[in-house]
N, C-alpha and C. Protein backbone atom coordinates (compact mmCIF):
# COMPACT_ATOMS: atom_id res chain seq x y z
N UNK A 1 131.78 123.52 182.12
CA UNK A 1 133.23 123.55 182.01
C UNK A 1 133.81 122.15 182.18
N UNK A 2 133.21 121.24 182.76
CA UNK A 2 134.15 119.75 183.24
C UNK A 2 133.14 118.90 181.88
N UNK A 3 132.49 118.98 181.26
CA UNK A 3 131.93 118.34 180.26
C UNK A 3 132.91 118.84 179.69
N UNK A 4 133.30 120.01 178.99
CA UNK A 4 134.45 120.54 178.10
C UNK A 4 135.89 119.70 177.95
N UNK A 5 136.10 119.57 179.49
CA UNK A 5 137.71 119.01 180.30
C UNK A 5 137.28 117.47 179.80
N UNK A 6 136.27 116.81 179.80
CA UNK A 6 136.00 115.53 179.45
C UNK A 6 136.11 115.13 177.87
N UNK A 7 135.36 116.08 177.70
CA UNK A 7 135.67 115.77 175.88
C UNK A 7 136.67 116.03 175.45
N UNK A 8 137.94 117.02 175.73
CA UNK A 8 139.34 117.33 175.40
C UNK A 8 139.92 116.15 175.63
N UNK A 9 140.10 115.60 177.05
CA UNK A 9 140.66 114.27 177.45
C UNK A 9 139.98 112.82 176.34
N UNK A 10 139.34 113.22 176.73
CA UNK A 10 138.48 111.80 175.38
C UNK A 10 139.31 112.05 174.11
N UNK A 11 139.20 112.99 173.93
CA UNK A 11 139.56 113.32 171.96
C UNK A 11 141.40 113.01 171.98
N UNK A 12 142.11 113.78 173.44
CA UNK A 12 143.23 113.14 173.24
C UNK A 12 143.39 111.92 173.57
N UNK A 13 142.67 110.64 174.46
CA UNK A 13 143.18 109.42 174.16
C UNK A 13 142.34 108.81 173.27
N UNK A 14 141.80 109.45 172.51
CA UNK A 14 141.03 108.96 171.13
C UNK A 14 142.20 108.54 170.59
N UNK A 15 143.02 109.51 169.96
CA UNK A 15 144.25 110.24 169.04
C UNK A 15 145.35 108.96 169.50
N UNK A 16 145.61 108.89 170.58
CA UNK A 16 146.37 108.37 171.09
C UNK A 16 146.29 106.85 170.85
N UNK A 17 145.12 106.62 170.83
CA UNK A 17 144.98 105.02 170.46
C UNK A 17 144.99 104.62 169.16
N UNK A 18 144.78 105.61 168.20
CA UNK A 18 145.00 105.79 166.79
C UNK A 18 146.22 105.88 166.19
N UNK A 19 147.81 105.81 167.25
CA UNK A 19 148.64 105.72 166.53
C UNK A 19 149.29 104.59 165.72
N UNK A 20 149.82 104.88 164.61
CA UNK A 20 149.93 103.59 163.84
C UNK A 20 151.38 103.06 164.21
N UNK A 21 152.63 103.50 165.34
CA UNK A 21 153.40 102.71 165.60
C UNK A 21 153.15 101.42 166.04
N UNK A 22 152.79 100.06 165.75
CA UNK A 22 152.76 99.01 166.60
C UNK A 22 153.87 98.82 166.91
N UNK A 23 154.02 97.76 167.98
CA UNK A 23 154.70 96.89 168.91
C UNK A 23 154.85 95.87 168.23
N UNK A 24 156.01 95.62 167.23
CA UNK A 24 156.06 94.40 166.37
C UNK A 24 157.33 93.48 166.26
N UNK A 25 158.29 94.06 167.00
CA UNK A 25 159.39 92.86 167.71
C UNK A 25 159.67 93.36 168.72
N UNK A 26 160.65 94.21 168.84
CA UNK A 26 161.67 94.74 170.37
C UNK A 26 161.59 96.39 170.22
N UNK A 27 160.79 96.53 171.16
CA UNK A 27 160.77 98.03 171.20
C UNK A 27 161.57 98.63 173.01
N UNK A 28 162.76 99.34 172.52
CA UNK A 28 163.53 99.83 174.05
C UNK A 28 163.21 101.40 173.30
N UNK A 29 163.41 102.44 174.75
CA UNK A 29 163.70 103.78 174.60
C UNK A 29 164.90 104.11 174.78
N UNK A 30 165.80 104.98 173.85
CA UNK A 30 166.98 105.30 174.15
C UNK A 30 167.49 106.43 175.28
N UNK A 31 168.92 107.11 175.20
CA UNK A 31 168.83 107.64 176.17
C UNK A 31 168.35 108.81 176.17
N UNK A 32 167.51 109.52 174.57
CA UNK A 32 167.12 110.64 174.74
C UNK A 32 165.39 110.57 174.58
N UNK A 33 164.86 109.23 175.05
CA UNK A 33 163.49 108.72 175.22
C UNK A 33 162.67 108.87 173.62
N UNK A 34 163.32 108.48 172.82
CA UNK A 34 162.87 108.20 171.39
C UNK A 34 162.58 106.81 171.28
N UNK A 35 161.70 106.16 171.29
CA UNK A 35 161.18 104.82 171.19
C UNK A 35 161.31 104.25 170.24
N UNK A 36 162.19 102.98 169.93
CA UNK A 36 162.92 102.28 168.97
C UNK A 36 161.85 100.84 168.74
N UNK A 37 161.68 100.67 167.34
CA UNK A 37 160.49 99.10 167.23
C UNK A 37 161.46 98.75 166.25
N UNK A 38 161.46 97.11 166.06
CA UNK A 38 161.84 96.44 164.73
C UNK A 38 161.61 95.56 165.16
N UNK A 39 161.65 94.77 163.85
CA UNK A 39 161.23 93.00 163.45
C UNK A 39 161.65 92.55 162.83
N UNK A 40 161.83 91.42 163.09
CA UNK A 40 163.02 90.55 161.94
C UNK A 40 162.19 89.01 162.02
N UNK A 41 162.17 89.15 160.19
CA UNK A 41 161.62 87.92 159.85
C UNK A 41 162.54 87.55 158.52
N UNK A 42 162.43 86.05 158.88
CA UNK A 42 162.73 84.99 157.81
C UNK A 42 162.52 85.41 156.53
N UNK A 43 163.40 85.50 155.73
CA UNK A 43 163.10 85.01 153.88
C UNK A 43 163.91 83.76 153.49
N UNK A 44 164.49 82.68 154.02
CA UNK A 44 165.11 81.63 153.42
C UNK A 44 166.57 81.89 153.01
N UNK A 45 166.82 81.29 152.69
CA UNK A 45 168.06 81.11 152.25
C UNK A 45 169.48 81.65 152.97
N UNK A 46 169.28 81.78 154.36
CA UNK A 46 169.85 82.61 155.27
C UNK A 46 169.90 84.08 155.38
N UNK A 47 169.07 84.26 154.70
CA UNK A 47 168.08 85.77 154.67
C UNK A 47 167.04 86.39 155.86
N UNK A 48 167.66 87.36 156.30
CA UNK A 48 166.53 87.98 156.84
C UNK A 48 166.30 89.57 156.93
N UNK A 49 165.18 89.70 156.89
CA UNK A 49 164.35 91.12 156.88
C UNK A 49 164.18 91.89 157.91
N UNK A 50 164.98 92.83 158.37
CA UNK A 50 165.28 93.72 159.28
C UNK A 50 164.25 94.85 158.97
N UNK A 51 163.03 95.10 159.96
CA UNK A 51 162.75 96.68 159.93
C UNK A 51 162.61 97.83 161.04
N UNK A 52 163.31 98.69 160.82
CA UNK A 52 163.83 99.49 162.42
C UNK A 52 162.34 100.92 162.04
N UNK A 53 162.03 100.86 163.43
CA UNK A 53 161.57 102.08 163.33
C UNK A 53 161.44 102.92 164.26
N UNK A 54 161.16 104.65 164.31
CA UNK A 54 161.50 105.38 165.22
C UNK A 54 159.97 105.94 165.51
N UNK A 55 160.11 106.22 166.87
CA UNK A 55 158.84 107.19 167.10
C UNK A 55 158.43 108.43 166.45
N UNK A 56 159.69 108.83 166.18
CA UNK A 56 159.37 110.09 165.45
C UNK A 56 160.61 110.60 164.74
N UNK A 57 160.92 111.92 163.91
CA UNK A 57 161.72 112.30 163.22
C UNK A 57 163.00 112.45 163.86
N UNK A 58 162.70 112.51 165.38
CA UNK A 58 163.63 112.88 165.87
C UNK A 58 164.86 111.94 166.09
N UNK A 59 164.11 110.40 165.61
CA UNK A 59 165.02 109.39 165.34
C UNK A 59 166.24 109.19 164.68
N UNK A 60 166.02 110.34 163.36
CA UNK A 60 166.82 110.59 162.58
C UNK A 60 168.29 110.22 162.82
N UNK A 61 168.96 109.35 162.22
CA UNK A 61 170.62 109.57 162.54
C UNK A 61 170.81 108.79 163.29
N UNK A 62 169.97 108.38 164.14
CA UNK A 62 169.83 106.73 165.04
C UNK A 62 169.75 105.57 164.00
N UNK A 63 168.84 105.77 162.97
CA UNK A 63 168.32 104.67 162.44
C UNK A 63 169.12 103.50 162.10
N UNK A 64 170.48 103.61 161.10
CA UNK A 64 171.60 102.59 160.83
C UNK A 64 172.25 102.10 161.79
N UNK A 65 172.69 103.32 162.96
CA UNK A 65 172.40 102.46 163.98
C UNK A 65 172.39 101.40 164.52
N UNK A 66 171.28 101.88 164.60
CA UNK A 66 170.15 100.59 165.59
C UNK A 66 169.92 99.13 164.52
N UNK A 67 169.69 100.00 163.57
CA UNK A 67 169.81 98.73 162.12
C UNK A 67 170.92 97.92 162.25
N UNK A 68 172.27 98.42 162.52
CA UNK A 68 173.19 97.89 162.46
C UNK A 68 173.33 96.71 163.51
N UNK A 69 173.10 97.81 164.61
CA UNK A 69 173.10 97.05 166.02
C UNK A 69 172.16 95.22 166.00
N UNK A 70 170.15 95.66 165.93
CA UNK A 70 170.23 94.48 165.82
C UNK A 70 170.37 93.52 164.66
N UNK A 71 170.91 93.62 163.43
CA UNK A 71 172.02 92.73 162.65
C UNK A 71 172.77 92.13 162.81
N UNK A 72 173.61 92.61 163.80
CA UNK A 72 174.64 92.10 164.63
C UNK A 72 174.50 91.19 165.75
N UNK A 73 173.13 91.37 166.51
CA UNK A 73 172.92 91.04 167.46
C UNK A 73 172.09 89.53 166.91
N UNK A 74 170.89 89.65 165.45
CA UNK A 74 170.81 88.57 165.45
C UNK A 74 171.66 87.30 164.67
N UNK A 75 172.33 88.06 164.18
CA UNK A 75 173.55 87.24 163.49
C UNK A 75 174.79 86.56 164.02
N UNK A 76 174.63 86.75 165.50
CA UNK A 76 175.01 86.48 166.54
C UNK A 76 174.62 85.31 167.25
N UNK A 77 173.34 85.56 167.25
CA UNK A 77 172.25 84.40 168.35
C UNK A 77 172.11 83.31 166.99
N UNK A 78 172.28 83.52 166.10
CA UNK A 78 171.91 82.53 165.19
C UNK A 78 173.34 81.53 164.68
N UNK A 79 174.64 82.11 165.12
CA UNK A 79 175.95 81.45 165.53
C UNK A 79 176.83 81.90 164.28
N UNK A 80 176.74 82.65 163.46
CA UNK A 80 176.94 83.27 161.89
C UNK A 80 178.16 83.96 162.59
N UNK A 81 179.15 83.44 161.86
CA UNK A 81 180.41 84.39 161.37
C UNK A 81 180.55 85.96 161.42
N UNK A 82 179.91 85.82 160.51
CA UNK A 82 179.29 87.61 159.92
C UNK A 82 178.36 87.60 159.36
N UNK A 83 177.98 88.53 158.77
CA UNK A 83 176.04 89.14 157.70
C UNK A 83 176.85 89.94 156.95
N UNK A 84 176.14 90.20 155.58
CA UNK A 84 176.09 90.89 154.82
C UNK A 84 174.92 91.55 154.47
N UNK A 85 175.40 93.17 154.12
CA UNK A 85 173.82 93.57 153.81
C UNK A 85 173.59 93.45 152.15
N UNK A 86 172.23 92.50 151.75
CA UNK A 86 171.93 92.84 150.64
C UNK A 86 170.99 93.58 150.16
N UNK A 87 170.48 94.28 150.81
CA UNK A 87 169.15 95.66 150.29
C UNK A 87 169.17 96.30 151.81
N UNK A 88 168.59 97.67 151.31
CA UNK A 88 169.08 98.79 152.40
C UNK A 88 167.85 99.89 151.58
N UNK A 89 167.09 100.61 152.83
CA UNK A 89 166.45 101.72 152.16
C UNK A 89 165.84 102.03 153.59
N UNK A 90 165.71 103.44 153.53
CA UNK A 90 165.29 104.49 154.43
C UNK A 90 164.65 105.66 153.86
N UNK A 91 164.06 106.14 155.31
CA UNK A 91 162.99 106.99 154.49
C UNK A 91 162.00 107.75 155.71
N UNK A 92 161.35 108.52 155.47
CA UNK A 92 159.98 108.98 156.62
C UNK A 92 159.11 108.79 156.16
N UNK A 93 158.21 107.85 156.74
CA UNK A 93 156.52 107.88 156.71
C UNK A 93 155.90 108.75 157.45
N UNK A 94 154.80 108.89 156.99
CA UNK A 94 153.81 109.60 157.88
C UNK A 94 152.59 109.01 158.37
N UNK A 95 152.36 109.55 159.51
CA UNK A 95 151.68 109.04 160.12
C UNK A 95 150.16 109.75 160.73
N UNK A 96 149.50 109.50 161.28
CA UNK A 96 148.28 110.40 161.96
C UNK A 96 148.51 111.26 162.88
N UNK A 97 149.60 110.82 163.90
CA UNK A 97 150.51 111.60 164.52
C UNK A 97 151.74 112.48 164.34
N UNK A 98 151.96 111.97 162.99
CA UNK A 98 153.08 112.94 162.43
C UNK A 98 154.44 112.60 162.19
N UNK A 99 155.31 112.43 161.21
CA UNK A 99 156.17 111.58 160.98
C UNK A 99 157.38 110.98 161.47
N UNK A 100 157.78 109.58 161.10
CA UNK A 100 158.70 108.85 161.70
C UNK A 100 159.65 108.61 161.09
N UNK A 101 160.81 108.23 161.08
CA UNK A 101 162.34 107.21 160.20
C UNK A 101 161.84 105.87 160.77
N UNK A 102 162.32 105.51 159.18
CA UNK A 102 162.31 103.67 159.30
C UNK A 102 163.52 103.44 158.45
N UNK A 103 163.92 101.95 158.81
CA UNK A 103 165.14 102.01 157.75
C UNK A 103 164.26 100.03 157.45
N UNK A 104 164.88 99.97 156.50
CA UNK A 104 163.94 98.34 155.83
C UNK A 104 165.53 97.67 155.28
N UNK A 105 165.93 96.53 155.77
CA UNK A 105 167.01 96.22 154.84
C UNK A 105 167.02 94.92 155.17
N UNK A 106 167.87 93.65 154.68
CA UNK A 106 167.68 92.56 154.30
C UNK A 106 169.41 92.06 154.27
N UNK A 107 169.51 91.43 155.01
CA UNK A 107 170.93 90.31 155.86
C UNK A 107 170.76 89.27 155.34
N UNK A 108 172.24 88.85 155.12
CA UNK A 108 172.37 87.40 154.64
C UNK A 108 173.65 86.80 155.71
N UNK A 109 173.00 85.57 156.66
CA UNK A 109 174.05 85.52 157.23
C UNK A 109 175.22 84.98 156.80
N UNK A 110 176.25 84.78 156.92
CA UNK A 110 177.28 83.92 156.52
C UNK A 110 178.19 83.33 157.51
């Protein structure tokens, strides 16, 4: 029976280490413990590439959001007037664990 309890535990932090959310800029939990990731990288020309993502579906309806939020926040630290959005797209992936919202969009500061 505890060989049994061992291999259950194994197989779930097998699973667990297999999830494909990385840790790829700023990940906070909100207040209903849905775990928020995005990254923002450079394309030139005062362009940059925003991608938000959620732990899970339940993210839903957060996503623009939070998109919005850090847009604002780095368009801010970077001393910009305002941003404009020039590309915007959302969507659910799936995952090994089972699916998430991401939103992918692209700022131009001004």
């Amino acid at each position: 029976m505890t060989t049994r309890r061992l291999l259950c535990a194994f197989a779930l932090l097998s699973l667990a280490a297999c999830s494909q959310l990385q840790q790829t800029g700023r990940a906070v939990a909100d207040n209903n413990g849905v775990l928020q990731d995005s990254e923002i990288r450079p394309l030139g020309n005062k362009r940059y590439h925003i991608r938000v993502v959620g732990s899970s579906v339940f993210f839903d309806g957060q996503a623009e959001t939070f998109f919005r939020r850090r847009a604002e926040a780095h368009s801010q630290r970077l001393g910009c007037k305002s941003w404009a959005l020039v590309s915007y797209k959302s969507g659910t992936e799936n995952t090994m664990l089972g699916a998430r919202q991401y939103v992918d969009g692209v700022i131009e500061c001004r």
